[in-house]
Every structure is written in C-alpha cells, then in structure tokens.
C-alpha atoms as a PDB file:
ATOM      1  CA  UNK A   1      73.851 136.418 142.215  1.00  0.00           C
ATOM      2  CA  UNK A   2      71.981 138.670 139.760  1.00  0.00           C
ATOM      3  CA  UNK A   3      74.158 139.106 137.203  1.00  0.00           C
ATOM      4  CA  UNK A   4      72.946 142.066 135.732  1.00  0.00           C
ATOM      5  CA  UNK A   5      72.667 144.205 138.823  1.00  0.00           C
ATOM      6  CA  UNK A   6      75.579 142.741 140.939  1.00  0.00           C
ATOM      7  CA  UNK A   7      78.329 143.091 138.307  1.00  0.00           C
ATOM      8  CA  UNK A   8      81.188 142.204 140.539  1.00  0.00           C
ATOM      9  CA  UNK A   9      81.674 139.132 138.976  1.00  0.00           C
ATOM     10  CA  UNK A  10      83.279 141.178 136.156  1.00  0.00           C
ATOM     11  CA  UNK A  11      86.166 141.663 138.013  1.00  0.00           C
ATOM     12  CA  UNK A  12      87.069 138.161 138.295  1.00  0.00           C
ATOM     13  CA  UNK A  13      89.878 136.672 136.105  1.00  0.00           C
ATOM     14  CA  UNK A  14      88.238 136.050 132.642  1.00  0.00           C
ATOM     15  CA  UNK A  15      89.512 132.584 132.502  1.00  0.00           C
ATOM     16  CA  UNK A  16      88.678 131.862 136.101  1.00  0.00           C
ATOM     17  CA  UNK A  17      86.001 128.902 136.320  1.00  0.00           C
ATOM     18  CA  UNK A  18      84.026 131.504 138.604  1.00  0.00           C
ATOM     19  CA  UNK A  19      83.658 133.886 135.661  1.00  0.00           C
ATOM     20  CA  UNK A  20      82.358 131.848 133.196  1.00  0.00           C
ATOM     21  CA  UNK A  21      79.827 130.567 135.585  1.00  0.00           C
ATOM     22  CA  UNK A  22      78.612 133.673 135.827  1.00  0.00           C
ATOM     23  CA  UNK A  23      79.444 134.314 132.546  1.00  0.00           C
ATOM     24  CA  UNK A  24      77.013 131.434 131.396  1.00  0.00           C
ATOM     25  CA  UNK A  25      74.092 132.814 133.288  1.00  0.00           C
ATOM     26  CA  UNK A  26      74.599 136.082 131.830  1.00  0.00           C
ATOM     27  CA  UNK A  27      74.448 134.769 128.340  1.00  0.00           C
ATOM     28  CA  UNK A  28      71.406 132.402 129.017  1.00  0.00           C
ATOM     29  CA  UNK A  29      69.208 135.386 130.182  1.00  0.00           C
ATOM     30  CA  UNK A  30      70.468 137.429 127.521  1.00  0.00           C
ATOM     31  CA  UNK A  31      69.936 134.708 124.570  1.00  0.00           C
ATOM     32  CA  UNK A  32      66.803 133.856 125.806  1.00  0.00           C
ATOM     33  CA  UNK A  33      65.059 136.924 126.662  1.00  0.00           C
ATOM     34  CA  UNK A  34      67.000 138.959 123.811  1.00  0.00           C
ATOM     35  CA  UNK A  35      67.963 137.248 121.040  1.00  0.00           C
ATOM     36  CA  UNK A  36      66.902 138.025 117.147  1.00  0.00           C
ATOM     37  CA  UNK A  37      68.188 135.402 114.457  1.00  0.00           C
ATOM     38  CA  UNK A  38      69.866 133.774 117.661  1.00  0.00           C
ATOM     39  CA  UNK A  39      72.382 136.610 118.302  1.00  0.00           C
ATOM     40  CA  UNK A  40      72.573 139.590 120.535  1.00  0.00           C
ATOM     41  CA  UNK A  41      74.765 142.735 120.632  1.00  0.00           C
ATOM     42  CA  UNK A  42      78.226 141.847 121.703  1.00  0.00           C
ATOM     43  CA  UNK A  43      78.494 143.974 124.983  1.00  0.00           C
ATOM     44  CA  UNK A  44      82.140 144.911 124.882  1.00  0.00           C
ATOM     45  CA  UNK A  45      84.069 147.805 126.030  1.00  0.00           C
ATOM     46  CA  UNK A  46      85.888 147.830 122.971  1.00  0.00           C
ATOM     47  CA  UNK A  47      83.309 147.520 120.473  1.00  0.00           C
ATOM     48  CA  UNK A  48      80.394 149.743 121.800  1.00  0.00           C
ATOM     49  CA  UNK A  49      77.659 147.487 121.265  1.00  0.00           C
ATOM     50  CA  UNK A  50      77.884 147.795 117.668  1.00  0.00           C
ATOM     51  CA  UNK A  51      78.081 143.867 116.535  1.00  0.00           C
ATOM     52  CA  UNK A  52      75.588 141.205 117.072  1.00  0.00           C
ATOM     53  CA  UNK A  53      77.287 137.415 117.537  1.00  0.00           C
ATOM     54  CA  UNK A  54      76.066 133.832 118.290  1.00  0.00           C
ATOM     55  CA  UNK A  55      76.533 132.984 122.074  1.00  0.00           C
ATOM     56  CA  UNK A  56      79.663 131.006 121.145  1.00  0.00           C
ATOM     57  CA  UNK A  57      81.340 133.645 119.858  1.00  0.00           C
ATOM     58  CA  UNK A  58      80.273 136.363 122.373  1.00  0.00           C
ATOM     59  CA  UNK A  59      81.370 133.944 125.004  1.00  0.00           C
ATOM     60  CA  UNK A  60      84.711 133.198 123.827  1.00  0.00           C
ATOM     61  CA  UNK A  61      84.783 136.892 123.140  1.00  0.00           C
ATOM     62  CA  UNK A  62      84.008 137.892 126.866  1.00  0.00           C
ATOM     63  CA  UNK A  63      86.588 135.301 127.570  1.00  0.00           C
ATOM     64  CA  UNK A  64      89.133 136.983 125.723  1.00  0.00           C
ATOM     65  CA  UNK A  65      88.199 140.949 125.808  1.00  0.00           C
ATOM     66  CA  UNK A  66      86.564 142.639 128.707  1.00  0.00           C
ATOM     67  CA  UNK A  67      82.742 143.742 129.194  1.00  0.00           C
ATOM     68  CA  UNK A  68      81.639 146.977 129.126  1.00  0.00           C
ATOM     69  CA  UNK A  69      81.398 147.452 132.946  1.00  0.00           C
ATOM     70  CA  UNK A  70      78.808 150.281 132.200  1.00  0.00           C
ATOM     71  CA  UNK A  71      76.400 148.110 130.221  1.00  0.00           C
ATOM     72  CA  UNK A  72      72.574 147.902 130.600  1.00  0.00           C
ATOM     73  CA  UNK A  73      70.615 145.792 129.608  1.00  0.00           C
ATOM     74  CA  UNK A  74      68.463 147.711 127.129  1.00  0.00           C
ATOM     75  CA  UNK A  75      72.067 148.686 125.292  1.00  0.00           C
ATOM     76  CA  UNK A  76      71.706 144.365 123.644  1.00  0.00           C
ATOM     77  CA  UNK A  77      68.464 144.444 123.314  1.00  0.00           C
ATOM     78  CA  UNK A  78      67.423 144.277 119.424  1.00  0.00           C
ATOM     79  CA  UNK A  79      64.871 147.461 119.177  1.00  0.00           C
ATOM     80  CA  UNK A  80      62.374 144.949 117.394  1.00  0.00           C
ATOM     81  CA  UNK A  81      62.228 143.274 120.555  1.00  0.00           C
ATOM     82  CA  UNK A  82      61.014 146.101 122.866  1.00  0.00           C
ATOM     83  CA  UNK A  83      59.235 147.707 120.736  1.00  0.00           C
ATOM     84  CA  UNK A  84      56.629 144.356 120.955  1.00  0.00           C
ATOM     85  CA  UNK A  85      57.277 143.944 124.264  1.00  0.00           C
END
C-alpha cells in the first residue's frame, strides 16, 4: 500500500498492529527522505504541522492523537530541503 496516497490505513484503530505497520512505513519514508537534525514536522490534526519531533516521539504521538487526514506531503517537509532539491 502507498501510504501517502492510499490513506485508508488511517482509519484503522491506532493501537491496532495493522496501523503501526503502516504507521512504520510512513515514518521511514518520511525520516528518510525528509528529515533535518533527524526530525520532521509532527503531522497532527491537532497541532497543524507546527512542531518538529524525533520519529519516536512522532510515532508514539500518532499512536496516541490522530493524523491530519488532509496532510501532504510537502506540509513535513523542512523548506531547506526542497528548496535543494
């Protein structure tokens, strides 16, 4: 499943073994293709993007809290990083 354009996984039950799967991929792509000082904006519903976390703590974060279902993937992007790209 591509996580970032099939978002149905969101749905799930957060502390379903299914979600974090998916959960994990997510955060892999995101880390590794996104990442400044090894953090990335925390993509919550709640929090609008606005703080940047270590994938332990976004994790248990998007464990806990929701995603924001309307996220892109340019919204946790660092601008450094595509303005290089």
């Amino acid at each position: 499943m591509d996580v970032f354009n099939d978002k149905s996984w969101l749905k799930l039950w957060r502390i379903d073994n299914e979600y974090k799967k998916y959960l994990d991929v997510f955060l892999d792509h995101a880390f590794v293709t996104s990442s400044n000082d090894n953090k990335i904006a925390y993509p919550c519903a709640i929090c609008g993007n606005q703080f940047h976390y270590e994938k332990e703590i976004v994790r248990g974060y998007l464990i806990m809290k929701e995603m924001d279902l309307d996220y892109q993937k340019y919204i946790w992007i660092f601008p450094w990083v595509v303005e290089h790209r």
